[in-house]
N, C-alpha and C. Protein backbone atom coordinates (compact mmCIF):
# COMPACT_ATOMS: atom_id res chain seq x y z
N UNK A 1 7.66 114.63 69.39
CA UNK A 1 8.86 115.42 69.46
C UNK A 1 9.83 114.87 68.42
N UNK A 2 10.34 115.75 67.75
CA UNK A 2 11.37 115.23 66.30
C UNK A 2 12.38 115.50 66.99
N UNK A 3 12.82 116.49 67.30
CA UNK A 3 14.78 116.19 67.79
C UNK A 3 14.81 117.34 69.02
N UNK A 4 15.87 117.06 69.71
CA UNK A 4 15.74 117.88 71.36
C UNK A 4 17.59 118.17 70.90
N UNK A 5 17.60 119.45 71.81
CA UNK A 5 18.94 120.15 72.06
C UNK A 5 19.28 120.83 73.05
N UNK A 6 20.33 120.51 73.70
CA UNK A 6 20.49 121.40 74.99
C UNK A 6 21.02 122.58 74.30
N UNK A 7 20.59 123.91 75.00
CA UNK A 7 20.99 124.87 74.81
C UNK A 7 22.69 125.19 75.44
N UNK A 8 22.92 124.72 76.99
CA UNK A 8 23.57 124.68 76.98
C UNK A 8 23.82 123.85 78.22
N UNK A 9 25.07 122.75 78.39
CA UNK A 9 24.84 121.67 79.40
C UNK A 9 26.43 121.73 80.67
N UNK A 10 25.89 122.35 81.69
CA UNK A 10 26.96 122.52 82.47
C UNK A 10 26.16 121.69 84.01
N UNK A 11 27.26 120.60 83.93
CA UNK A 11 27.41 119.47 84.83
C UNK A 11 27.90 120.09 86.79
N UNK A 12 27.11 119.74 86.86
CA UNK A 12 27.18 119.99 88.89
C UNK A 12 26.77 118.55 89.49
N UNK A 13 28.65 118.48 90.20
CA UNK A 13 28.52 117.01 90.55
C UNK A 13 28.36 117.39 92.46
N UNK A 14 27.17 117.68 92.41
CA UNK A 14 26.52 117.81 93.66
C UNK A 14 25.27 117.47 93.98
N UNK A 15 25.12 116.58 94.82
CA UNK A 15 23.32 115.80 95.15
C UNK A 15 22.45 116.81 95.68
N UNK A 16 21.54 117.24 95.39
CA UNK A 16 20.46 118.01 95.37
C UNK A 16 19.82 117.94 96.87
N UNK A 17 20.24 118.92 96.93
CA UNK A 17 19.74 119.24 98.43
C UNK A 17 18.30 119.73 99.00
N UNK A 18 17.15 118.76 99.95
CA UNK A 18 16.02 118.47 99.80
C UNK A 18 16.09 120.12 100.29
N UNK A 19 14.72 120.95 99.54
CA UNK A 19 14.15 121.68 100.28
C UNK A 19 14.65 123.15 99.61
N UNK A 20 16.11 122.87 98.63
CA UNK A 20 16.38 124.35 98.41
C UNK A 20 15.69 124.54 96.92
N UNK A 21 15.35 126.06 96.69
CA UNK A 21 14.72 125.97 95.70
C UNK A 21 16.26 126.31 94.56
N UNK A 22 15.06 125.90 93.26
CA UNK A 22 15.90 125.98 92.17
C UNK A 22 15.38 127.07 91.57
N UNK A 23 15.80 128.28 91.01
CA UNK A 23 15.36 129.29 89.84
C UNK A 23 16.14 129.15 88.39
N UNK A 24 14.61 129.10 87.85
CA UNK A 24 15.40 129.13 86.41
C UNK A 24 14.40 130.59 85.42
N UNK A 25 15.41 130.71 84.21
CA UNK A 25 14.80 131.83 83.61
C UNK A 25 14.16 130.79 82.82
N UNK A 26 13.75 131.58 81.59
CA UNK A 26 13.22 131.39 80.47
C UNK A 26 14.30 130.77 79.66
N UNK A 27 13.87 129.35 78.89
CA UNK A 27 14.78 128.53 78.18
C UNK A 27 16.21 128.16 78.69
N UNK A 28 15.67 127.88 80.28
CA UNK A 28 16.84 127.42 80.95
C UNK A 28 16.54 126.38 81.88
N UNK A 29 17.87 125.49 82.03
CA UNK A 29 17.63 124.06 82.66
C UNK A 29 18.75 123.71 83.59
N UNK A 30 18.14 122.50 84.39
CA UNK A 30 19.31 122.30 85.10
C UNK A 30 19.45 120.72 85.68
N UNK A 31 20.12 120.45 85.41
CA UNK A 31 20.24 118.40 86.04
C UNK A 31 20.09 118.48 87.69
N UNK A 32 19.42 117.52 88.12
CA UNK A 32 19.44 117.87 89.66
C UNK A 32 19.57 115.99 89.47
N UNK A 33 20.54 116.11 90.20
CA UNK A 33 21.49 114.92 91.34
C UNK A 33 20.83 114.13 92.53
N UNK A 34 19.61 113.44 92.43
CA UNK A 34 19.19 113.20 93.60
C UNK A 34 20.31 112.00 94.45
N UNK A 35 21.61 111.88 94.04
CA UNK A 35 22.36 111.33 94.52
C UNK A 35 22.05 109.63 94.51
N UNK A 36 21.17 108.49 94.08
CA UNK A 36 20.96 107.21 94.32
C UNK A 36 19.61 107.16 93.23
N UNK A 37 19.19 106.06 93.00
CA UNK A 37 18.05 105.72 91.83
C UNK A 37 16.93 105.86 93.60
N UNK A 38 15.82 106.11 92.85
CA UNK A 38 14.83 106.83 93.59
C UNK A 38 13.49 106.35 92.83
N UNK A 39 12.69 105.68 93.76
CA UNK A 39 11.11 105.88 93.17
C UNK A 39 10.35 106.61 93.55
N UNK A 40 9.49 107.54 92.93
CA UNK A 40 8.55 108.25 93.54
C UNK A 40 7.94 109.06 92.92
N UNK A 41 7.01 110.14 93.27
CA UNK A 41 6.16 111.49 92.59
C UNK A 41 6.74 112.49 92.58
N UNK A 42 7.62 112.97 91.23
CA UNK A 42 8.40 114.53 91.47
C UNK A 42 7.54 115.70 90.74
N UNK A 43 7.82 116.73 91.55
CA UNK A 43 6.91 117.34 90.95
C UNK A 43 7.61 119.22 91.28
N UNK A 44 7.11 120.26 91.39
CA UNK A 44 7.04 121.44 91.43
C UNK A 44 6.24 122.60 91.64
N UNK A 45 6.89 123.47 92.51
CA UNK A 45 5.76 124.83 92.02
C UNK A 45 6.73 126.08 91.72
N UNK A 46 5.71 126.52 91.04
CA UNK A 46 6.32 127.65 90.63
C UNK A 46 5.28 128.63 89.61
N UNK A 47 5.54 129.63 89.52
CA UNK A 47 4.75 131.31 89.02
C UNK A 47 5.24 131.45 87.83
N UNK A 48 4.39 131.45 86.71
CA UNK A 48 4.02 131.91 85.11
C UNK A 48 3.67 133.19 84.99
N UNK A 49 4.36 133.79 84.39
CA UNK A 49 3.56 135.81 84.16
C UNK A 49 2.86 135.30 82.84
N UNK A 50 3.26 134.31 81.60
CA UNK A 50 2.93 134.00 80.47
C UNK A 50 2.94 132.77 80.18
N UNK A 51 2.05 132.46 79.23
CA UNK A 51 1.94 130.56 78.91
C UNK A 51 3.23 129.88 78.87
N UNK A 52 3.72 128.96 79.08
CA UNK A 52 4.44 128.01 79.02
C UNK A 52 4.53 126.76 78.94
N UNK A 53 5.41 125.87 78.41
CA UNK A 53 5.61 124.09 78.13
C UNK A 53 7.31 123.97 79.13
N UNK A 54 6.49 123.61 80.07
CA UNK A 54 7.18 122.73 80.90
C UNK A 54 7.45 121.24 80.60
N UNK A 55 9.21 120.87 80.41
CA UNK A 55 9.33 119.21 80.22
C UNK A 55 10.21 119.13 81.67
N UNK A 56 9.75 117.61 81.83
CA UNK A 56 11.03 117.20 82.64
C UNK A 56 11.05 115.98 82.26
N UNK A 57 12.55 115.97 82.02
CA UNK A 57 13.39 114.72 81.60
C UNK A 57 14.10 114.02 82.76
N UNK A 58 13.77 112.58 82.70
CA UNK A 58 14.58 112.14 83.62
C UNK A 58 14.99 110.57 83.01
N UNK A 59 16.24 110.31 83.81
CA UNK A 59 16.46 108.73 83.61
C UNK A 59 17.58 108.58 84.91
N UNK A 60 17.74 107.28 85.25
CA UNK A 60 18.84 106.61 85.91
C UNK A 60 20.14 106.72 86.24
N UNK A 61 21.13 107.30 84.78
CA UNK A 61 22.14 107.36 84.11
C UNK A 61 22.26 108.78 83.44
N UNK A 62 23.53 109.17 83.08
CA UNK A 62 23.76 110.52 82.37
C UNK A 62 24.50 109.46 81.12
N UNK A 63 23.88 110.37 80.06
CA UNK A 63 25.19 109.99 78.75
C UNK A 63 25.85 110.83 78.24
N UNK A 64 27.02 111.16 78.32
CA UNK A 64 27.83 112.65 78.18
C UNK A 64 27.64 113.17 78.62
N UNK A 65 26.99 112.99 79.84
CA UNK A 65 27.26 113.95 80.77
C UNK A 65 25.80 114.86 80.49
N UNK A 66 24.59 114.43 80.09
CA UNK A 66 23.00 114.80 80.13
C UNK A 66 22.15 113.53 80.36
N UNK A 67 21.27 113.85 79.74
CA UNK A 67 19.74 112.97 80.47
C UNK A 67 19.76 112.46 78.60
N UNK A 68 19.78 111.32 78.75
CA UNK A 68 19.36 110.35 77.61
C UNK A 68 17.83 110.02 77.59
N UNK A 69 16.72 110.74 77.67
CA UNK A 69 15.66 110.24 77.84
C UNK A 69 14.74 109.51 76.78
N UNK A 70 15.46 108.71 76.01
CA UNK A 70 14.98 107.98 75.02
C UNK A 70 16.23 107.01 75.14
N UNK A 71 16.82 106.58 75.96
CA UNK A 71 17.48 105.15 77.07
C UNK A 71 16.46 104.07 76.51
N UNK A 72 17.73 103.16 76.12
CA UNK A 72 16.49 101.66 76.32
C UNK A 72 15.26 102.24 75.38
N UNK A 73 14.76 102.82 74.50
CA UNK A 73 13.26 102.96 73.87
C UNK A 73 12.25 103.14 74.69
N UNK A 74 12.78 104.24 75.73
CA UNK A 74 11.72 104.62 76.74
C UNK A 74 11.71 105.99 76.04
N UNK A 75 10.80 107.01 76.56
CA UNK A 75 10.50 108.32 76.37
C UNK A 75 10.08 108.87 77.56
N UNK A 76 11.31 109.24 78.52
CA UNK A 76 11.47 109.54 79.95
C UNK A 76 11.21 111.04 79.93
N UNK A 77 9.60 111.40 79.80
CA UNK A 77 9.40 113.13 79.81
C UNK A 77 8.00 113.30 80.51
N UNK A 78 8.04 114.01 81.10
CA UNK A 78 6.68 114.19 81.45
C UNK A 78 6.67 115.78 81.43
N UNK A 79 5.43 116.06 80.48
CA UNK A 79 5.75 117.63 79.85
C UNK A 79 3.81 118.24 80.15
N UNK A 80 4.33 119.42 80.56
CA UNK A 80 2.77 120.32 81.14
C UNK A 80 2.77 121.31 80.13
N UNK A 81 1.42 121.81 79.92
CA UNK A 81 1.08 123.30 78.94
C UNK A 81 0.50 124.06 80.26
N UNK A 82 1.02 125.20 80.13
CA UNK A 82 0.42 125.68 81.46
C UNK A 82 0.47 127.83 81.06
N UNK A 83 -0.92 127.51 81.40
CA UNK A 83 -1.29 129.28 81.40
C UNK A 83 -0.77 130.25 82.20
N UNK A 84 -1.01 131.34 82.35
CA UNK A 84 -0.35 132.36 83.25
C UNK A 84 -0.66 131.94 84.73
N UNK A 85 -0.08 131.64 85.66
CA UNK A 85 -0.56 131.48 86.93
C UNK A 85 0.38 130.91 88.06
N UNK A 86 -0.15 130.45 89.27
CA UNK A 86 0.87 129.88 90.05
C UNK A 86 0.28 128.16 90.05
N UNK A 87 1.42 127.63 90.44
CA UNK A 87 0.97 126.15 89.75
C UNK A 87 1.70 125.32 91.25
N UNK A 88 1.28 123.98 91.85
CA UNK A 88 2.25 123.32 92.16
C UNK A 88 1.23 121.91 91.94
N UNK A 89 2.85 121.35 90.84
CA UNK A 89 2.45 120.33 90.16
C UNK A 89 3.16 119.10 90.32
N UNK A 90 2.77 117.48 90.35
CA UNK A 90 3.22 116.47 91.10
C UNK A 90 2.83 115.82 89.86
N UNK A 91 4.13 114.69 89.38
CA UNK A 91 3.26 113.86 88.42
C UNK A 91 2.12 112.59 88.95
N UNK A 92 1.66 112.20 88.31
CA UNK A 92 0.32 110.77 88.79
C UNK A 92 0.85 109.69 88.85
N UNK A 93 1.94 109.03 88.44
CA UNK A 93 2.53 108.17 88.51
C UNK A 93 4.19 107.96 88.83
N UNK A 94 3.83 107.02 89.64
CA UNK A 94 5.53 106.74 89.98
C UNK A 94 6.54 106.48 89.09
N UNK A 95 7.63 107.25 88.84
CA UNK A 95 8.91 106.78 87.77
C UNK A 95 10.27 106.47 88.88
N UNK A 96 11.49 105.90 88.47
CA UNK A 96 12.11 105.31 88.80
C UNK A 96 13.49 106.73 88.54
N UNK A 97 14.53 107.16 89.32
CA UNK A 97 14.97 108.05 88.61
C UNK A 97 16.19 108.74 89.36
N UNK A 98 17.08 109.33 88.83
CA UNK A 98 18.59 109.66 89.27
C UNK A 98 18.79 111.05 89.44
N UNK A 99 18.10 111.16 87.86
CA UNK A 99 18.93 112.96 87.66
C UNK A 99 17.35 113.16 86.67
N UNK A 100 17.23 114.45 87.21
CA UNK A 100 15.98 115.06 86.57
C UNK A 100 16.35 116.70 86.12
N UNK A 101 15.98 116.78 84.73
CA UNK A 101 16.18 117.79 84.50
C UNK A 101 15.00 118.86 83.93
């Protein structure tokens, strides 16, 4: 990856509430607040009509108020290619983590 840009970054200072879903369109994102640093397997499901590249960025900390995921010389992404279909997807390894976007 050469350079990343938020399209557009609007801050919700509210902890993410277990269980509700999130909808997003196409080329749209959103910071979710798990309220405290957290270890564990995050993951998702959700329905593709057409191929897609799913990232999720996460780290500890916000910097201006987004996800710094190249913090410290880490590369905090864990990114899927995924065909038309319904998917529910969990990463394989445990990360450490605040705000996931």
């Amino acid at each position: 990856m050469q350079r990343t840009e938020s399209a557009t970054n609007t801050r919700v200072d509210e902890p993410y509430v277990w269980g509700n879903s999130i909808h997003l369109a196409a080329n749209d994102f959103k910071i979710v607040d798990f309220g405290a640093n957290l270890t564990g397997f995050f993951g998702a499901e959700g329905h593709r009509s057409q191929p897609a590249k799913i990232y999720f960025t996460f780290d500890e900390t916000l910097s201006n108020g987004d996800i710094d995921f190249t913090r410290l010389m880490c590369v905090n992404i864990v990114a899927y290619t995924l065909a038309a279909g319904s998917y529910k997807l969990e990463c394989f390894e445990p990360y450490v983590l605040r705000f996931l976007s």
